[in-house]
PDB file of N, CA and C in Angstrom:
ATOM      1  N   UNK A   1      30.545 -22.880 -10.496  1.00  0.00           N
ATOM      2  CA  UNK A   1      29.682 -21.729 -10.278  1.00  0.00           C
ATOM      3  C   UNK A   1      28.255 -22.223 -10.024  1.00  0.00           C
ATOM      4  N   UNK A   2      27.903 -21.429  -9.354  1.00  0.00           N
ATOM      5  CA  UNK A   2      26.501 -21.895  -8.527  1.00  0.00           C
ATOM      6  C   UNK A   2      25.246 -21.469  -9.583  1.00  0.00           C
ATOM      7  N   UNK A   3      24.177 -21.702  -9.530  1.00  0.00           N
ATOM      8  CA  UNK A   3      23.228 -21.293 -10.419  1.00  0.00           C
ATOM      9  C   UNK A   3      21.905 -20.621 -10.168  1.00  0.00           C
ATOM     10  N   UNK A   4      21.229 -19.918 -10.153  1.00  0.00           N
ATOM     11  CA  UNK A   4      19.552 -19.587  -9.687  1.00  0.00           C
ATOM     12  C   UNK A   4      18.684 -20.422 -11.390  1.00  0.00           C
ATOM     13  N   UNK A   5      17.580 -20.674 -10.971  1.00  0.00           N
ATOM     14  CA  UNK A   5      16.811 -21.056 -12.126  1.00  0.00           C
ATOM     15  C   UNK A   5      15.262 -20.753 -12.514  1.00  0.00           C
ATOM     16  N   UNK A   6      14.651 -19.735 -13.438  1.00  0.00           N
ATOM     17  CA  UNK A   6      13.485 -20.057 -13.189  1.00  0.00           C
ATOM     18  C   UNK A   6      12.737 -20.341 -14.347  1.00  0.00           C
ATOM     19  N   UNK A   7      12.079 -21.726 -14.128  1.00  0.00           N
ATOM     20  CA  UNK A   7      11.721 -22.223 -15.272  1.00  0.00           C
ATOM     21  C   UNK A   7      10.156 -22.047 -15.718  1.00  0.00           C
ATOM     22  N   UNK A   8      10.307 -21.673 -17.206  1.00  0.00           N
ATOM     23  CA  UNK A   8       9.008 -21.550 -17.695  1.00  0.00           C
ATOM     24  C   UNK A   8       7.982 -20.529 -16.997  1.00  0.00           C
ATOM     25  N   UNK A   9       8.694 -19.647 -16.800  1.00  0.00           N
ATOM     26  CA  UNK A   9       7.606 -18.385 -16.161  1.00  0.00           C
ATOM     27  C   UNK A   9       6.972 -17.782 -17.087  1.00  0.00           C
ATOM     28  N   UNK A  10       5.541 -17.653 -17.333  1.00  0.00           N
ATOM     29  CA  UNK A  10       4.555 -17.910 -18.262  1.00  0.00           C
ATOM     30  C   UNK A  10       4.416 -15.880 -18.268  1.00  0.00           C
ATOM     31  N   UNK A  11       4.440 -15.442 -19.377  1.00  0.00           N
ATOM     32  CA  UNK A  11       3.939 -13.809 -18.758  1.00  0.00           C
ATOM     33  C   UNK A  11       2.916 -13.541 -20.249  1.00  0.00           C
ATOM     34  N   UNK A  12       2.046 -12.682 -20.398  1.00  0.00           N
ATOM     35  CA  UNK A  12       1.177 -12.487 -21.226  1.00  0.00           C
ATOM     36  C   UNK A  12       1.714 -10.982 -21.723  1.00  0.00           C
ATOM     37  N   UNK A  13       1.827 -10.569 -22.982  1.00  0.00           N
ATOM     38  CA  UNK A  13       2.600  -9.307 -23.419  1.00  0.00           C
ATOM     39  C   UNK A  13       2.501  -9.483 -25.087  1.00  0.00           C
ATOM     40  N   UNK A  14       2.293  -7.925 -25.502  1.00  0.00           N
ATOM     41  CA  UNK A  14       2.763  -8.162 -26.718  1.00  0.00           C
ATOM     42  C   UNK A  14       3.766  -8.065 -27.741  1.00  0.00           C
ATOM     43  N   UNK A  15       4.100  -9.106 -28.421  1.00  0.00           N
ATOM     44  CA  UNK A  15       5.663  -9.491 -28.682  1.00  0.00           C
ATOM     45  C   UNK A  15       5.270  -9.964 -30.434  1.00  0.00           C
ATOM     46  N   UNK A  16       5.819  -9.101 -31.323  1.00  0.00           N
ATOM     47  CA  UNK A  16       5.988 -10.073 -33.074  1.00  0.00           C
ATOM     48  C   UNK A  16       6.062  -8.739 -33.220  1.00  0.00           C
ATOM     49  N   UNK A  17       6.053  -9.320 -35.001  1.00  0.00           N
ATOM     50  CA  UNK A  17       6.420  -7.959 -36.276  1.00  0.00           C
ATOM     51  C   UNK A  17       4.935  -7.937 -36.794  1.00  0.00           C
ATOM     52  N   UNK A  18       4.081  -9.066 -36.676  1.00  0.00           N
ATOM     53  CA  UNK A  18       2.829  -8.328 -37.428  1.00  0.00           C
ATOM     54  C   UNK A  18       1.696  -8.102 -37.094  1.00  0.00           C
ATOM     55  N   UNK A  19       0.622  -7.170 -37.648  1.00  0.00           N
ATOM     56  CA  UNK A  19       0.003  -6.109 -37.133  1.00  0.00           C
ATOM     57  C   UNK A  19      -1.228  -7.248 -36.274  1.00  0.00           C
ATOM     58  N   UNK A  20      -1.535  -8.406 -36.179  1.00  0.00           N
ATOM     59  CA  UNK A  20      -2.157  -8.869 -35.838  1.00  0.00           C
ATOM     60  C   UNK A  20      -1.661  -9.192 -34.465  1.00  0.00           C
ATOM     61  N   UNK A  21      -0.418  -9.288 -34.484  1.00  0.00           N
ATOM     62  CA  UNK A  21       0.358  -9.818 -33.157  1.00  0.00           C
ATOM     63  C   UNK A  21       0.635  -8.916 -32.203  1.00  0.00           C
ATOM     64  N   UNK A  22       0.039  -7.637 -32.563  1.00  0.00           N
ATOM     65  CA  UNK A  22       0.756  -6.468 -31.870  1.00  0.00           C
ATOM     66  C   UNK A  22      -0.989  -6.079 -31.475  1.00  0.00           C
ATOM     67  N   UNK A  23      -2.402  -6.441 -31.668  1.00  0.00           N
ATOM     68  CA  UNK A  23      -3.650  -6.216 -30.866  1.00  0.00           C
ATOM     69  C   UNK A  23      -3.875  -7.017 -29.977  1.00  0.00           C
ATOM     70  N   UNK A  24      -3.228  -7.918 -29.469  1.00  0.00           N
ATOM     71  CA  UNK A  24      -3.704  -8.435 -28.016  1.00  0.00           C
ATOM     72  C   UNK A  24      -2.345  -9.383 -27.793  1.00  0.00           C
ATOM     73  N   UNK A  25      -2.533  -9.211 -26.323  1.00  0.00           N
ATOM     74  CA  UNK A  25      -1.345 -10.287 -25.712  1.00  0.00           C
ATOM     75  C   UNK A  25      -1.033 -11.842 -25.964  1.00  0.00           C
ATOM     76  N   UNK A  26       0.030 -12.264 -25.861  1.00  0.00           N
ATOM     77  CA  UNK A  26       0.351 -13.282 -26.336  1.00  0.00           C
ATOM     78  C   UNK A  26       1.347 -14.224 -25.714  1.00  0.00           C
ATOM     79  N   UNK A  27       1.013 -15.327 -25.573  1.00  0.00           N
ATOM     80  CA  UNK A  27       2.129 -16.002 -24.229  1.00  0.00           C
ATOM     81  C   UNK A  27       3.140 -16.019 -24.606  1.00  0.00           C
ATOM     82  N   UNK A  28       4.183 -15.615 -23.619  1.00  0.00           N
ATOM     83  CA  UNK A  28       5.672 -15.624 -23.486  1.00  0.00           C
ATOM     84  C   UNK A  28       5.964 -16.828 -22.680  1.00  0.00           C
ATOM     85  N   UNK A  29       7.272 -17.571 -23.058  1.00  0.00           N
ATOM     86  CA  UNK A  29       7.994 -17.934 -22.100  1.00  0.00           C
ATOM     87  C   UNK A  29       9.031 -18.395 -21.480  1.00  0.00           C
ATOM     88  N   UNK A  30       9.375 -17.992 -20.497  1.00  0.00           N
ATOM     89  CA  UNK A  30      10.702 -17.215 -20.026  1.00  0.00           C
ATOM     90  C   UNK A  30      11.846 -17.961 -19.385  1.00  0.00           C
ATOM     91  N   UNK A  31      13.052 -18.507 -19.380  1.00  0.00           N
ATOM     92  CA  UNK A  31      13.439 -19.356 -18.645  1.00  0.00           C
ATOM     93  C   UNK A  31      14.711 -18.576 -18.301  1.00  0.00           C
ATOM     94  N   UNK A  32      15.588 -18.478 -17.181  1.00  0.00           N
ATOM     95  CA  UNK A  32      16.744 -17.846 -16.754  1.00  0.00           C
ATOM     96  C   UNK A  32      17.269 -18.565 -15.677  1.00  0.00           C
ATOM     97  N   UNK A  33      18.657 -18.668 -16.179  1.00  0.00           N
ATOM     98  CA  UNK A  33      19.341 -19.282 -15.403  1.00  0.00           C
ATOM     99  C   UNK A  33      20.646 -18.170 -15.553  1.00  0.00           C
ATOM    100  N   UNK A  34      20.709 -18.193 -13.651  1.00  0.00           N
ATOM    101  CA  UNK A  34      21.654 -16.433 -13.453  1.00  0.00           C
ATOM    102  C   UNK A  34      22.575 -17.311 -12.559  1.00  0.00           C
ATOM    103  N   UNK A  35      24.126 -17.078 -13.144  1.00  0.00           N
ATOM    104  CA  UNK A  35      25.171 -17.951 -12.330  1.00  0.00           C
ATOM    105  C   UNK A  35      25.461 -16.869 -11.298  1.00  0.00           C
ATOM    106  N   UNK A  36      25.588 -17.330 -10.326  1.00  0.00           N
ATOM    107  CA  UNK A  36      26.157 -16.501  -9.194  1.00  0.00           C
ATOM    108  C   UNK A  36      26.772 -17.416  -7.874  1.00  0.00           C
ATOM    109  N   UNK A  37      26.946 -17.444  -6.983  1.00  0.00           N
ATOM    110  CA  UNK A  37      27.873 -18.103  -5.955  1.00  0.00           C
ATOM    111  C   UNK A  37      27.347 -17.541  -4.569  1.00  0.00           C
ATOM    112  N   UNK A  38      26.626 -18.813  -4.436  1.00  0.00           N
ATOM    113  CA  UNK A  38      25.341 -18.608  -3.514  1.00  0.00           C
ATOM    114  C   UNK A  38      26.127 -19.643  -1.748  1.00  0.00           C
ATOM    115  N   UNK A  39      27.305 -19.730  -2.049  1.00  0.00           N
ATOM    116  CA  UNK A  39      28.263 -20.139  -0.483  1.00  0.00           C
ATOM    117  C   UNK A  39      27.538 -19.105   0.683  1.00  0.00           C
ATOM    118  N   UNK A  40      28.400 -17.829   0.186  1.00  0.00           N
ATOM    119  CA  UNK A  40      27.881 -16.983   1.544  1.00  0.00           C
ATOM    120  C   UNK A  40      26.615 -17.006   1.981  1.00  0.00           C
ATOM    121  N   UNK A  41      25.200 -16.999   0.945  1.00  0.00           N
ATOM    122  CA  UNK A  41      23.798 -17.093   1.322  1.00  0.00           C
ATOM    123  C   UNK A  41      23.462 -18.291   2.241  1.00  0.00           C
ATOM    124  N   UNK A  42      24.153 -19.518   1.478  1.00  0.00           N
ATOM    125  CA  UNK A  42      23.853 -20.711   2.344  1.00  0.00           C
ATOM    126  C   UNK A  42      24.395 -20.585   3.841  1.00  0.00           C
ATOM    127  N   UNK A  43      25.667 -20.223   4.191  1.00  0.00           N
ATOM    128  CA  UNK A  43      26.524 -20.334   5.119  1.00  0.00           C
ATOM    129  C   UNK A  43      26.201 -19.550   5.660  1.00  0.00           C
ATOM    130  N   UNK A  44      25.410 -18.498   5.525  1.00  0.00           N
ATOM    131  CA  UNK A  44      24.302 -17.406   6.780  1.00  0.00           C
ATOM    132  C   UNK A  44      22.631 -17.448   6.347  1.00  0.00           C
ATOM    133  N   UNK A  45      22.746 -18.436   5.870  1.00  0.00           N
ATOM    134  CA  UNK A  45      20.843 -18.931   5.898  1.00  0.00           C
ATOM    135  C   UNK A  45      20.199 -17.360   5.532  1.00  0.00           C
ATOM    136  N   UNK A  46      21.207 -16.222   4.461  1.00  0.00           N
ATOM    137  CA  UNK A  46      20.290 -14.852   3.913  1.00  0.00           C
ATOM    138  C   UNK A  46      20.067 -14.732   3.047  1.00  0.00           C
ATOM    139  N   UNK A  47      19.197 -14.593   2.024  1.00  0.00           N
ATOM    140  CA  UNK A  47      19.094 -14.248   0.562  1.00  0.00           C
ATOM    141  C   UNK A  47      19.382 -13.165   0.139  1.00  0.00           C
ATOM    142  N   UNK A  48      19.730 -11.958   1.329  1.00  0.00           N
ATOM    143  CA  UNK A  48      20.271 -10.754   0.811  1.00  0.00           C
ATOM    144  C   UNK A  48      21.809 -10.778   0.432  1.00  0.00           C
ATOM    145  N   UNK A  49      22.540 -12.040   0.151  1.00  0.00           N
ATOM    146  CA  UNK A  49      24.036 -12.258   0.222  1.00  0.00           C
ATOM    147  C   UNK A  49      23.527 -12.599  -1.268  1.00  0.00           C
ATOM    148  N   UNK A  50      22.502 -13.121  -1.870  1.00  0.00           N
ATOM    149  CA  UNK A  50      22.204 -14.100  -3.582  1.00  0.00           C
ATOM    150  C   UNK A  50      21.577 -13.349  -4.381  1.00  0.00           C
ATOM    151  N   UNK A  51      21.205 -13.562  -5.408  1.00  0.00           N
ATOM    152  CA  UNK A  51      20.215 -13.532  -6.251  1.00  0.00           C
ATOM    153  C   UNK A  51      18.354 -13.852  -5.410  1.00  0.00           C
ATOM    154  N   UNK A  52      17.548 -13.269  -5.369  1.00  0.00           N
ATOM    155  CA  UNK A  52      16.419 -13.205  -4.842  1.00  0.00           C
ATOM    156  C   UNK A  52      15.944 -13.785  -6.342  1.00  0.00           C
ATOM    157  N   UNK A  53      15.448 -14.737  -6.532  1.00  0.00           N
ATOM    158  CA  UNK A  53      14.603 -15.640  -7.562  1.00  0.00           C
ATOM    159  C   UNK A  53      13.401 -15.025  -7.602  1.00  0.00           C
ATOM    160  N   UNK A  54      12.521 -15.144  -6.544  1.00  0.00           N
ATOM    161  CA  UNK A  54      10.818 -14.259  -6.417  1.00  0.00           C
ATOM    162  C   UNK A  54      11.346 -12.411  -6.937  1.00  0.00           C
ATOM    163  N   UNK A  55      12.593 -12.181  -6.714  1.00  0.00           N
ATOM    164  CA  UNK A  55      12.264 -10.574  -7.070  1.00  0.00           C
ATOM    165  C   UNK A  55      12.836 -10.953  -8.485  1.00  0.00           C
ATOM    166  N   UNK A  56      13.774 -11.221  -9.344  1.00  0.00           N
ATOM    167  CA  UNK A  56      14.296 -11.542 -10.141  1.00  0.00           C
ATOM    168  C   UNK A  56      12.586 -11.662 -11.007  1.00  0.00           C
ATOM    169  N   UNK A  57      12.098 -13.087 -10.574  1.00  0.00           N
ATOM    170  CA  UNK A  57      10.866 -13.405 -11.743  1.00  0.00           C
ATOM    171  C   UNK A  57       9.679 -12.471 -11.430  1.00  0.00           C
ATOM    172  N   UNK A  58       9.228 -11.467 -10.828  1.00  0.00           N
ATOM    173  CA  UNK A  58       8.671 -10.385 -10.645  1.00  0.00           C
ATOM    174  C   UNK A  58       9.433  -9.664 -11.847  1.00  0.00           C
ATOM    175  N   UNK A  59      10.110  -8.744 -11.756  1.00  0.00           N
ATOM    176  CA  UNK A  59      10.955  -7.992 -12.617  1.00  0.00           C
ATOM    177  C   UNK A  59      10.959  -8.382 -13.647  1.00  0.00           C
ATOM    178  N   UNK A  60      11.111  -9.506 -14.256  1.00  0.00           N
ATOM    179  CA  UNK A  60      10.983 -10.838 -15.546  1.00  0.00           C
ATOM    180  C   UNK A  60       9.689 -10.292 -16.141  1.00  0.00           C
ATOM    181  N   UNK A  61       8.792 -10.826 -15.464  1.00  0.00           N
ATOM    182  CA  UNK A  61       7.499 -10.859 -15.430  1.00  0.00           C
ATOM    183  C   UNK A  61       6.729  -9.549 -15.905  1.00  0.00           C
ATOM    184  N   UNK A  62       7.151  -8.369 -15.384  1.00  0.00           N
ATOM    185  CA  UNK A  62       6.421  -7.010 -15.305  1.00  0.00           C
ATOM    186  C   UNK A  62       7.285  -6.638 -16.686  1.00  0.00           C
ATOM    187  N   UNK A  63       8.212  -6.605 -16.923  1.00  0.00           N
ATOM    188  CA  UNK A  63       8.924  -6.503 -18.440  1.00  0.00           C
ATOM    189  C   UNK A  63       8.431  -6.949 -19.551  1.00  0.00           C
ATOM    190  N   UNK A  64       8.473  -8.198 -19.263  1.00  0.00           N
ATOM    191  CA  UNK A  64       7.909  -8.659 -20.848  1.00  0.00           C
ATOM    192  C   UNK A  64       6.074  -8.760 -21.155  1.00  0.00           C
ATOM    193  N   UNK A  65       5.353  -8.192 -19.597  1.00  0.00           N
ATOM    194  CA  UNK A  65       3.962  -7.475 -20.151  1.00  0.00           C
ATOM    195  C   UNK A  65       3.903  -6.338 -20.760  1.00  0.00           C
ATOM    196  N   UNK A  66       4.759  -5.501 -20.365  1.00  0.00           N
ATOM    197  CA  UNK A  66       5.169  -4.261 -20.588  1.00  0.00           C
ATOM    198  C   UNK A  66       5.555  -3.415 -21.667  1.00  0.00           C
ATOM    199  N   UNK A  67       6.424  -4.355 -22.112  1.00  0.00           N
ATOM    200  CA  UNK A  67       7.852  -4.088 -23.128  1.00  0.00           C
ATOM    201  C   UNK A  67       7.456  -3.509 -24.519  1.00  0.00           C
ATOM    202  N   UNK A  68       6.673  -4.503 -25.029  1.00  0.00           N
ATOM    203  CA  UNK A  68       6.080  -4.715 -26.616  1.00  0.00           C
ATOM    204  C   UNK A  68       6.786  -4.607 -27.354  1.00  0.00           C
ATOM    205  N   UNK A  69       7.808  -5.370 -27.185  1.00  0.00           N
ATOM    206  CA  UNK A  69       9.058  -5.742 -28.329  1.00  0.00           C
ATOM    207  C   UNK A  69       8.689  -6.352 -29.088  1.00  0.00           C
ATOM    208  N   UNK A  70       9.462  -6.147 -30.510  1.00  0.00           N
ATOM    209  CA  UNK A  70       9.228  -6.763 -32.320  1.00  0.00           C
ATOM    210  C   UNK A  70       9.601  -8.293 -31.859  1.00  0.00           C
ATOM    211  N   UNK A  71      10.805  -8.544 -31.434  1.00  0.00           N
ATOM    212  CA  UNK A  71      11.158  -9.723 -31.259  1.00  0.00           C
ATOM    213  C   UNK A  71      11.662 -10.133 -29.722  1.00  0.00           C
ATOM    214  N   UNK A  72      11.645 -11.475 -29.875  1.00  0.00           N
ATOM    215  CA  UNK A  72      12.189 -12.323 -29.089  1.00  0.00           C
ATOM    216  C   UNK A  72      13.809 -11.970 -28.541  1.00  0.00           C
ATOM    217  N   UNK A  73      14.398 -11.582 -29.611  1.00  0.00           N
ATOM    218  CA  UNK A  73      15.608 -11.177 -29.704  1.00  0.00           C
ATOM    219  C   UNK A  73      15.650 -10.120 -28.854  1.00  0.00           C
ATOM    220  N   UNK A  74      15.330  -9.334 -28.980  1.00  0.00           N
ATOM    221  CA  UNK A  74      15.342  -8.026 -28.578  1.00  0.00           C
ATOM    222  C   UNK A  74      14.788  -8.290 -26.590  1.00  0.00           C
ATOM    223  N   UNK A  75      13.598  -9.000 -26.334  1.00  0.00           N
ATOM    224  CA  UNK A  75      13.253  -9.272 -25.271  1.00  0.00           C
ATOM    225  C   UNK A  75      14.026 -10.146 -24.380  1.00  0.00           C
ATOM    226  N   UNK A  76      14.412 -10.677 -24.996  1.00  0.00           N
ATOM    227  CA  UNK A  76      15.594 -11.384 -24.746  1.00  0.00           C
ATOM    228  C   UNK A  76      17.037 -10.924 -23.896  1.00  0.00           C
ATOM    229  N   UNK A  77      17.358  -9.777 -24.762  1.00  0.00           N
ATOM    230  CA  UNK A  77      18.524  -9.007 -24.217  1.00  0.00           C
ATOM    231  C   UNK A  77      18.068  -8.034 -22.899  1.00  0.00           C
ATOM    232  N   UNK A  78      16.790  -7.667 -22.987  1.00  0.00           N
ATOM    233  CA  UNK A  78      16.222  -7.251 -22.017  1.00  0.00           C
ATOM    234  C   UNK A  78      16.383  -7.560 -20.943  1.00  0.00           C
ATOM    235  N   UNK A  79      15.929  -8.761 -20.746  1.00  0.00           N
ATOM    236  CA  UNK A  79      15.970  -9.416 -19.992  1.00  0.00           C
ATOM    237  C   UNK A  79      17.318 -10.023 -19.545  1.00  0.00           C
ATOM    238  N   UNK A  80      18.245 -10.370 -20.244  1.00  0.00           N
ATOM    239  CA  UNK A  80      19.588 -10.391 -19.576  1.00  0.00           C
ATOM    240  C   UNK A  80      20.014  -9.598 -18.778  1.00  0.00           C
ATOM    241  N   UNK A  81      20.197  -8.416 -19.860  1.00  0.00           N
ATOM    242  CA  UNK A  81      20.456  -6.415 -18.922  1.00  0.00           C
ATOM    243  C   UNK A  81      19.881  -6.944 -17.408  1.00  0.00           C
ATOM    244  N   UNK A  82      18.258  -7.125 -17.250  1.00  0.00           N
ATOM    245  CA  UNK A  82      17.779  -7.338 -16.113  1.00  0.00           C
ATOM    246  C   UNK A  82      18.260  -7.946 -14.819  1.00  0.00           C
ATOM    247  N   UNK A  83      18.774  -9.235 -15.570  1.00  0.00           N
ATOM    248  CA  UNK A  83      19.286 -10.224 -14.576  1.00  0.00           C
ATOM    249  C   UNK A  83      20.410  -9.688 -13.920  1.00  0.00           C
ATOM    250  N   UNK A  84      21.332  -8.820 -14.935  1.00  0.00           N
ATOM    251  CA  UNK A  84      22.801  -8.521 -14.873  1.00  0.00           C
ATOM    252  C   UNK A  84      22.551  -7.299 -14.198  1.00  0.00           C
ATOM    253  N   UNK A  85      21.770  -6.761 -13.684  1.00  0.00           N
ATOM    254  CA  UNK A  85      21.541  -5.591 -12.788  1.00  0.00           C
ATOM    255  C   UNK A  85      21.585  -6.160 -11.306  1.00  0.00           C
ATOM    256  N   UNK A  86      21.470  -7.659 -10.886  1.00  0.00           N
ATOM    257  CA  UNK A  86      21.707  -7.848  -9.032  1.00  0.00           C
ATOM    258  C   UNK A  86      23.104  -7.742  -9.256  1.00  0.00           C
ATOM    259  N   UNK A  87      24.094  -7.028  -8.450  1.00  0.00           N
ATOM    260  CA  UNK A  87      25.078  -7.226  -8.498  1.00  0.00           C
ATOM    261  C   UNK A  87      25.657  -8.770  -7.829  1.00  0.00           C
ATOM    262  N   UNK A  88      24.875  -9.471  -7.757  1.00  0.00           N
ATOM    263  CA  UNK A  88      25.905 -11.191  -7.280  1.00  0.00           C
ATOM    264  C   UNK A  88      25.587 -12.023  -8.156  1.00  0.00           C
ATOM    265  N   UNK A  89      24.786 -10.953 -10.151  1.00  0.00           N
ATOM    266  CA  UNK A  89      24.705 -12.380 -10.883  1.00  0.00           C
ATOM    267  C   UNK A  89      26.040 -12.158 -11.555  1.00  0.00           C
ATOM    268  N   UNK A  90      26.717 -13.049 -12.069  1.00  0.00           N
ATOM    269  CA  UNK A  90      27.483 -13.405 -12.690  1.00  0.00           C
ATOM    270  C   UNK A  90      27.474 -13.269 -14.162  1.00  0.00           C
ATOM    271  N   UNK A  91      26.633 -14.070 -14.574  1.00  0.00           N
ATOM    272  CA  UNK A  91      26.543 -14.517 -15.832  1.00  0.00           C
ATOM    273  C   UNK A  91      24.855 -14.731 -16.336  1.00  0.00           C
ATOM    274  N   UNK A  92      24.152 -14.819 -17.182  1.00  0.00           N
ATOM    275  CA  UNK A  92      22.627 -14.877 -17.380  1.00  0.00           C
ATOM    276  C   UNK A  92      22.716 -15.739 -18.817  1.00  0.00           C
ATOM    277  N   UNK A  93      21.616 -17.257 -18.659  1.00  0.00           N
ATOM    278  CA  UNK A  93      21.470 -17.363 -20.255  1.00  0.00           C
ATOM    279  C   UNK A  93      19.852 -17.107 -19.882  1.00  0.00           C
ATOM    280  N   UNK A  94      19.440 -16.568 -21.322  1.00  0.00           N
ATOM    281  CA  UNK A  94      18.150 -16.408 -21.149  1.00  0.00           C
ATOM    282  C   UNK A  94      17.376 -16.829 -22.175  1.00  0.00           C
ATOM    283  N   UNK A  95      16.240 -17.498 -22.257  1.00  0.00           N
ATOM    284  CA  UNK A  95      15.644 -18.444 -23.178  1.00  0.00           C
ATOM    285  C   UNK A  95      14.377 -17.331 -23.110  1.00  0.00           C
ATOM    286  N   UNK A  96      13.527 -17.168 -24.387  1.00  0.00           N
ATOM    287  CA  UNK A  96      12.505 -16.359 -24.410  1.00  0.00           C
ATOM    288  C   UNK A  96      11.857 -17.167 -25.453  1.00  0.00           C
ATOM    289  N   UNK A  97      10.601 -17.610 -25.276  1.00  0.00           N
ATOM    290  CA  UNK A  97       9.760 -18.782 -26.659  1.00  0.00           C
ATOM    291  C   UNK A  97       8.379 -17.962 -26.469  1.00  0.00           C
ATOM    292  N   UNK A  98       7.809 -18.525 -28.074  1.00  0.00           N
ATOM    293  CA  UNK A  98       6.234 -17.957 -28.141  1.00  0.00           C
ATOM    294  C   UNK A  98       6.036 -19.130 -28.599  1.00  0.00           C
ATOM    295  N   UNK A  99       4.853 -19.809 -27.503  1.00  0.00           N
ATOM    296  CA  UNK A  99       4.219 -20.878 -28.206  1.00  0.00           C
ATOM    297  C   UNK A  99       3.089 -21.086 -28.994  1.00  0.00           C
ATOM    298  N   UNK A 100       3.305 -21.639 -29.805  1.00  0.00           N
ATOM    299  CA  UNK A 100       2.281 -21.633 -31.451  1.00  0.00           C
ATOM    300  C   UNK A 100       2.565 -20.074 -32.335  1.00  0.00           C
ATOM    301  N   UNK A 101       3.894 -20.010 -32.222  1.00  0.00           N
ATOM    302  CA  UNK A 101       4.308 -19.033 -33.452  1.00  0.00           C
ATOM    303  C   UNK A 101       4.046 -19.190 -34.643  1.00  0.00           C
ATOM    304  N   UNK A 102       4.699 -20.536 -34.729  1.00  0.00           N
ATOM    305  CA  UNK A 102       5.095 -21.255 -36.104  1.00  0.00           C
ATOM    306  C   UNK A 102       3.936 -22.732 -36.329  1.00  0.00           C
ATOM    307  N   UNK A 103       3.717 -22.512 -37.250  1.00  0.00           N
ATOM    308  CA  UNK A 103       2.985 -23.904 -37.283  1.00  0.00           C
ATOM    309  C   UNK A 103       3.635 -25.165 -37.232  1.00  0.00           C
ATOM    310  N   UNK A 104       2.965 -26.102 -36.786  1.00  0.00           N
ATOM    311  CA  UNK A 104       3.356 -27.530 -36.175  1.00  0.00           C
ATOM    312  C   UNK A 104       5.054 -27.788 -35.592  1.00  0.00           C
ATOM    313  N   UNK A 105       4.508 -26.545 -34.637  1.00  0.00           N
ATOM    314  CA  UNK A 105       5.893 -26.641 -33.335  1.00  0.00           C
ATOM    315  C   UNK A 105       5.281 -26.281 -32.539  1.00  0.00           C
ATOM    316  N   UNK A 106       5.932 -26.429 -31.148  1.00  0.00           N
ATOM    317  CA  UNK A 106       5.414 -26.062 -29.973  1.00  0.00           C
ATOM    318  C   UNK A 106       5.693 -24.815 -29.199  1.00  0.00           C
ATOM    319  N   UNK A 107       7.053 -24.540 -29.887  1.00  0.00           N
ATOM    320  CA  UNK A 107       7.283 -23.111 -29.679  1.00  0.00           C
ATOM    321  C   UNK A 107       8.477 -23.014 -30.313  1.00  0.00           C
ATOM    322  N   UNK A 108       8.859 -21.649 -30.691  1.00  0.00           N
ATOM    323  CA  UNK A 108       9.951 -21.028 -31.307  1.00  0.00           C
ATOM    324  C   UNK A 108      10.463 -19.425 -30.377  1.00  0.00           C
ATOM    325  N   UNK A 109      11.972 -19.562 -30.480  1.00  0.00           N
ATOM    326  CA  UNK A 109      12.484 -18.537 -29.541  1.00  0.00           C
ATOM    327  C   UNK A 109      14.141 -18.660 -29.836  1.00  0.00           C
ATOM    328  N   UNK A 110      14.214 -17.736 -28.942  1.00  0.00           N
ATOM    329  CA  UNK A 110      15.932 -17.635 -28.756  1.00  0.00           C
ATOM    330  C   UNK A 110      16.400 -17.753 -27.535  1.00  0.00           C
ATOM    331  N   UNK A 111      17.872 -18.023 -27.248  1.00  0.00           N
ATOM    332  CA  UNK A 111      18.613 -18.193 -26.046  1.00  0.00           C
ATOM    333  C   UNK A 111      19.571 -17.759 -26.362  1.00  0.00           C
ATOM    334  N   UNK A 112      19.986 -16.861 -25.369  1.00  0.00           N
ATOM    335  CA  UNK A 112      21.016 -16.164 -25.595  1.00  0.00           C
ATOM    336  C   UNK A 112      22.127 -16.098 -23.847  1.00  0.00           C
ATOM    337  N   UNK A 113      23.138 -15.643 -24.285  1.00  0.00           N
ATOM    338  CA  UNK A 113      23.867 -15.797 -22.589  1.00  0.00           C
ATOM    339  C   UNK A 113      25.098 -14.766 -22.711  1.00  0.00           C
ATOM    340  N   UNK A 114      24.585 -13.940 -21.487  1.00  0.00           N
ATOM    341  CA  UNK A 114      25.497 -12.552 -21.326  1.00  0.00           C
ATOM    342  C   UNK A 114      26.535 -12.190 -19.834  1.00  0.00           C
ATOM    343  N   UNK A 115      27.363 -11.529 -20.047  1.00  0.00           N
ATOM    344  CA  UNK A 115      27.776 -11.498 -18.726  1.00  0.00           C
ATOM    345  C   UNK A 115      27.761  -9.786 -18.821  1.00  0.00           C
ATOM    346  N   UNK A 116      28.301  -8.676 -17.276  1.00  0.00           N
ATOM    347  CA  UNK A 116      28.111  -8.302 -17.063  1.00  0.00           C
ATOM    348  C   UNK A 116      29.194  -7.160 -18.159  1.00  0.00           C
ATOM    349  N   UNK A 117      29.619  -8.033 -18.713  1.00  0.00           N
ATOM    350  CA  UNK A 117      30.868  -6.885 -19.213  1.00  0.00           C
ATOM    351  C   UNK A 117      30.291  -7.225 -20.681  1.00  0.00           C
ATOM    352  N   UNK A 118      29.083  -7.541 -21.174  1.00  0.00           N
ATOM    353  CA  UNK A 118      28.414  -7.319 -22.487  1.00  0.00           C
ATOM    354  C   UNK A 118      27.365  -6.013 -22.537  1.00  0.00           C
ATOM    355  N   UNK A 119      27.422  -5.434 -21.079  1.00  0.00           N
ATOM    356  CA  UNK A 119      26.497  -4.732 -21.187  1.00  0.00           C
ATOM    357  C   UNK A 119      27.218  -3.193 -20.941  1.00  0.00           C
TER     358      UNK A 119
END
């Protein structure tokens, strides 16, 4: 199975459980990798046969400024749902991190991976 990827797409939003984390935005960041079977796209040089990556991380992007989810978790699944809305993705894992959550790490998050019949 073929793959789309987009790594580390940086979005600013507010995302935690406490009241400090919820007055101003806070970096997200986003990684998705959406299996789909990108033969026909190649074999007619169209992206309307695939997954569109630039509309995909747009959509990514405008969500998790948006959203103001408690958790990662939760943004997370969001964002799967999302992916799993082109009809030629397949499958979605989706990685969601906040960096400098936790002290002396670089970031903390979840990954999670859904297909279309979880939703």
């Amino acid at each position: 199975m073929d793959k789309i990827i987009i790594k580390d797409l940086v979005a600013r939003g507010i995302i935690g459980l406490n009241d400090w984390e919820r007055d101003k935005p806070q970096e997200i960041v986003i990684n998705l990798t959406v299996f789909t079977d990108i033969r026909q796209a190649a074999r007619e040089d169209d992206i309307a046969t695939s997954v569109n990556y630039r509309t995909l991380a747009k959509k990514a992007l405008a969500h998790a400024e948006t959203a103001e989810r408690l958790t990662v978790e939760a943004l997370a699944e969001d964002l799967a749902r999302l992916c799993l809305e082109d009809p030629h993705a397949l499958k979605a894992i989706v990685r969601v991190e906040k960096p400098g959550a936790v002290r002396f790490a670089g970031s903390v998050g979840v990954e999670i991976e859904r297909t279309p019949a979880d939703f």
